[in-house]
C-alpha atoms as a PDB file:
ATOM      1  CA  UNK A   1      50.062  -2.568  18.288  1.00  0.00           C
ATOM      2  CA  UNK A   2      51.996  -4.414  15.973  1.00  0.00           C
ATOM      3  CA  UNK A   3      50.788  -5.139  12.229  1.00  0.00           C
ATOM      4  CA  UNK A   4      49.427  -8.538  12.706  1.00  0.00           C
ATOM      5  CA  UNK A   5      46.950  -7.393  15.340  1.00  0.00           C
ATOM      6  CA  UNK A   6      45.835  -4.111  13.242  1.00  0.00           C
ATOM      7  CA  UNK A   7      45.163  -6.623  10.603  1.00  0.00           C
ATOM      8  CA  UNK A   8      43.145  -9.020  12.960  1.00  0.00           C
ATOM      9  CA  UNK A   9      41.307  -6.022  13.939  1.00  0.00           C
ATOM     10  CA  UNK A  10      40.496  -4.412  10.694  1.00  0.00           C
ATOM     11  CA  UNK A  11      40.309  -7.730   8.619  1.00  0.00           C
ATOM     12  CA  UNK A  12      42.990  -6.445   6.115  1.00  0.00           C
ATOM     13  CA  UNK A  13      45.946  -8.441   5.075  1.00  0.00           C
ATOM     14  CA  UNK A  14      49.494  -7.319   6.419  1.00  0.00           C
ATOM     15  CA  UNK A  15      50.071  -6.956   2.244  1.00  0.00           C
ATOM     16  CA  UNK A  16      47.097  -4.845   2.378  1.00  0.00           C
ATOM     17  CA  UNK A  17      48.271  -2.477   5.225  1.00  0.00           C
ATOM     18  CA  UNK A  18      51.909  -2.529   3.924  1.00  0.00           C
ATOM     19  CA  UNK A  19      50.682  -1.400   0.476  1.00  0.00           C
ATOM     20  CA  UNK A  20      48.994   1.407   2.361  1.00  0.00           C
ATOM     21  CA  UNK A  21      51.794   2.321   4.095  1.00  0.00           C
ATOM     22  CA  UNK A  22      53.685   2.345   0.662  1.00  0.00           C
ATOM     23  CA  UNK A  23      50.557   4.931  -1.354  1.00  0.00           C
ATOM     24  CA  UNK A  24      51.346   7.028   1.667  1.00  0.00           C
ATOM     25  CA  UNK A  25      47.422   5.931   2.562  1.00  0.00           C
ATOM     26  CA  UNK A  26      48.797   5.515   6.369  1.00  0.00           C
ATOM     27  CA  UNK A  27      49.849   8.697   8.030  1.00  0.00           C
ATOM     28  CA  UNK A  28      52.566   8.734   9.772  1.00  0.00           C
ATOM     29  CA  UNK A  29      50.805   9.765  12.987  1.00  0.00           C
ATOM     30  CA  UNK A  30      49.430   6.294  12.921  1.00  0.00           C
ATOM     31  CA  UNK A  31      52.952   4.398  12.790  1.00  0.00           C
ATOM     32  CA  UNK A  32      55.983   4.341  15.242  1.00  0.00           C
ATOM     33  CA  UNK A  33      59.046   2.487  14.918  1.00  0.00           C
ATOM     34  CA  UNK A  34      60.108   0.550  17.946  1.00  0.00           C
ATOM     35  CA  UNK A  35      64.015  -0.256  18.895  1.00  0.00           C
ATOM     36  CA  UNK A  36      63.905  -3.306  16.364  1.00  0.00           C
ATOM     37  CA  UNK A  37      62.795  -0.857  13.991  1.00  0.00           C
ATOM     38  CA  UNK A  38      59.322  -3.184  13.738  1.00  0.00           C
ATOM     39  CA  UNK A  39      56.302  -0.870  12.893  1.00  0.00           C
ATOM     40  CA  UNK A  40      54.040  -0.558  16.311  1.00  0.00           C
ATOM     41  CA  UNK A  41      50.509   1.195  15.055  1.00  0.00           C
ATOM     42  CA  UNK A  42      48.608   3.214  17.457  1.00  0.00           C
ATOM     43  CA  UNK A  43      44.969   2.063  18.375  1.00  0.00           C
ATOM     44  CA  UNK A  44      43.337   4.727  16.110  1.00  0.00           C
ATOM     45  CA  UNK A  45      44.445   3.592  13.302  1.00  0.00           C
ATOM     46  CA  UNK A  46      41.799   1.128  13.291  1.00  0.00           C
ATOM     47  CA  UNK A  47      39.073   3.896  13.335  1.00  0.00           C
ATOM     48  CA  UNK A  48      40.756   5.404  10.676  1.00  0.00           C
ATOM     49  CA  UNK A  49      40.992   1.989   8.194  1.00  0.00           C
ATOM     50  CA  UNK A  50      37.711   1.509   9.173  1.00  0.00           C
ATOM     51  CA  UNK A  51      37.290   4.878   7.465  1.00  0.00           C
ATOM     52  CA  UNK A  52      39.101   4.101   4.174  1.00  0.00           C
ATOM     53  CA  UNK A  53      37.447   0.570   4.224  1.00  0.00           C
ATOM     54  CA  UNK A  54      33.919   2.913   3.633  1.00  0.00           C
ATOM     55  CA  UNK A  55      35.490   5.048   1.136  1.00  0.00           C
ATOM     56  CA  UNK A  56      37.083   2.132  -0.894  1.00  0.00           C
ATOM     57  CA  UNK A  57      33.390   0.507  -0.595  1.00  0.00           C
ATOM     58  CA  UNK A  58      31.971   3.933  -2.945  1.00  0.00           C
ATOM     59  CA  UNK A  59      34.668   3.749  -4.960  1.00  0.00           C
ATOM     60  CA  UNK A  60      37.377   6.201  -3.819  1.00  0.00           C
ATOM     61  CA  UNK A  61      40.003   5.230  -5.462  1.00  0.00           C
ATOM     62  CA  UNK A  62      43.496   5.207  -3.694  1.00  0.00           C
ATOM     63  CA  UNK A  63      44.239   8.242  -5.572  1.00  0.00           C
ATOM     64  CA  UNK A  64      41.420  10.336  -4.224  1.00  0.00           C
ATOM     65  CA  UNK A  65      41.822   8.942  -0.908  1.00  0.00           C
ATOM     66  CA  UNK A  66      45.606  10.093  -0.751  1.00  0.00           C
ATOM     67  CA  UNK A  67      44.377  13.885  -1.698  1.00  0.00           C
ATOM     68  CA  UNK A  68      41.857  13.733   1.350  1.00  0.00           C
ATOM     69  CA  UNK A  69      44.191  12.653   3.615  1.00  0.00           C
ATOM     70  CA  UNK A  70      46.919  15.194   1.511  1.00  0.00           C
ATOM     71  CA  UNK A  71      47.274  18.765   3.079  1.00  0.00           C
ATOM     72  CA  UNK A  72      45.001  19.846   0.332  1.00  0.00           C
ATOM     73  CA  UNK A  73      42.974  22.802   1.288  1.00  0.00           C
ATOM     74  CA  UNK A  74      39.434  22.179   2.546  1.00  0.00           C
ATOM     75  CA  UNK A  75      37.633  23.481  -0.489  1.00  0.00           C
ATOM     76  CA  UNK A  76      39.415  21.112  -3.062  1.00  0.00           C
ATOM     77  CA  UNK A  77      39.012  17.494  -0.601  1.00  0.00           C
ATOM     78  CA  UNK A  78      34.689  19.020  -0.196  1.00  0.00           C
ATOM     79  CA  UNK A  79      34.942  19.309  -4.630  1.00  0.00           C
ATOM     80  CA  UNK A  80      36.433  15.299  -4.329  1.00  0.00           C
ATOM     81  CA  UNK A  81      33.633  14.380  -1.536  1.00  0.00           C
ATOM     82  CA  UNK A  82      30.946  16.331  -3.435  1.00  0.00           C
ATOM     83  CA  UNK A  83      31.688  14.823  -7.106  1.00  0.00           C
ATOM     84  CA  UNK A  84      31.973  11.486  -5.503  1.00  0.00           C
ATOM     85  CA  UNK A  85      28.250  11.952  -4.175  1.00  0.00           C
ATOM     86  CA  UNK A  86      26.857  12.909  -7.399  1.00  0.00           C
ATOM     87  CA  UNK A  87      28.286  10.039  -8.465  1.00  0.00           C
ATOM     88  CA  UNK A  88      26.685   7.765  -5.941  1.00  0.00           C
ATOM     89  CA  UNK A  89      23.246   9.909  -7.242  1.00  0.00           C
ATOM     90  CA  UNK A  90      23.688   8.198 -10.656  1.00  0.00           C
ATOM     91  CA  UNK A  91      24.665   4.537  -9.403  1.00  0.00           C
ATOM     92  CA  UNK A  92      21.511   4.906  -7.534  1.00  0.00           C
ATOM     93  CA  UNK A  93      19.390   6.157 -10.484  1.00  0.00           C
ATOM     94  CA  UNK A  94      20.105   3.565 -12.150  1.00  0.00           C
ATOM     95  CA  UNK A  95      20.173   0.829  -9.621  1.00  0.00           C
ATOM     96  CA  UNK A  96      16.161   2.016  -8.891  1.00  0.00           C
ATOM     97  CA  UNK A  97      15.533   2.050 -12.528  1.00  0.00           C
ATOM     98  CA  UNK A  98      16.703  -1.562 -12.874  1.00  0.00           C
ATOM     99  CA  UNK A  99      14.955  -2.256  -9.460  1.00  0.00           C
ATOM    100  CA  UNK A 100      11.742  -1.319 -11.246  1.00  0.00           C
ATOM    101  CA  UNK A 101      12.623  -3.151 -14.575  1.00  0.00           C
ATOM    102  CA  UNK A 102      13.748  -6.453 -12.670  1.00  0.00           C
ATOM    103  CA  UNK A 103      10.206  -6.318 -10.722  1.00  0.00           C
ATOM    104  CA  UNK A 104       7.943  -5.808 -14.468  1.00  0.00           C
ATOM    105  CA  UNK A 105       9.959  -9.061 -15.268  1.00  0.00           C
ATOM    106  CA  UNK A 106       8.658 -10.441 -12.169  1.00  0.00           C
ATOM    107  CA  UNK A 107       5.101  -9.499 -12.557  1.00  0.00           C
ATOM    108  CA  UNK A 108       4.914 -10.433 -16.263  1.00  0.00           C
ATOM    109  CA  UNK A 109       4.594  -6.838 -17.239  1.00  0.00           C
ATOM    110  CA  UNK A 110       7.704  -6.111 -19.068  1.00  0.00           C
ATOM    111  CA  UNK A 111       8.771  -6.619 -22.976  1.00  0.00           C
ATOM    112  CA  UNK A 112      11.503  -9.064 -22.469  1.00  0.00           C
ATOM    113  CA  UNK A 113      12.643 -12.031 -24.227  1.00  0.00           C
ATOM    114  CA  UNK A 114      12.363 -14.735 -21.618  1.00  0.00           C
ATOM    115  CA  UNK A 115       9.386 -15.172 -19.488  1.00  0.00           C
ATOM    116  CA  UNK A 116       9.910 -15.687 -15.739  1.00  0.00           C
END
């Protein structure tokens, strides 16, 4: 596949997928060169930006992503994935606590400036 139709497929800009390429996000079992020396993708590389898509979406940063696709040993990319989830933990705590907060506005029973 060539990069326009990766992009089509994946929804990311070619600027997107050539500043992958460029943070090393891309591995290079994912990209060929043909005679014209024009990148030609193979078709799991759209699996595997669907995968960095979902890590980007928890906020992996590029950095972190690079170690866990990095030949780091297994027991350093599980500490990235694990402190990443306890992260996620504490968005959520305090995503429910506002949930609750935001619905005592609601109902009138919370000591707030404004009235709803």
């Amino acid at each position: 596949m060539r990069i326009n139709e990766v992009s089509k497929l994946t929804g990311l800009p070619i600027s997107t997928l050539r500043f992958y390429e460029r943070k090393n996000l891309i591995p290079d079992r994912f990209v060929q060169r043909d005679g014209h020396n024009y990148r030609v993708y193979s078709e799991e590389i759209v699996e595997f930006l669907e995968d960095v898509k979902s890590l980007l979406s928890v906020n992996f940063s590029i950095e972190e992503i690079s170690l866990l696709i990095d030949e780091l040993p297994y027991e350093a990319k599980k500490e990235i994935v694990e402190q990443k989830i306890a992260e996620l933990d504490e968005i959520q705590k305090r995503l429910r606590k506002s949930k609750t907060f935001l619905n005592a506005v609601l109902e009138g029973k919370a000591k707030f400036q404004t009235e709803c």
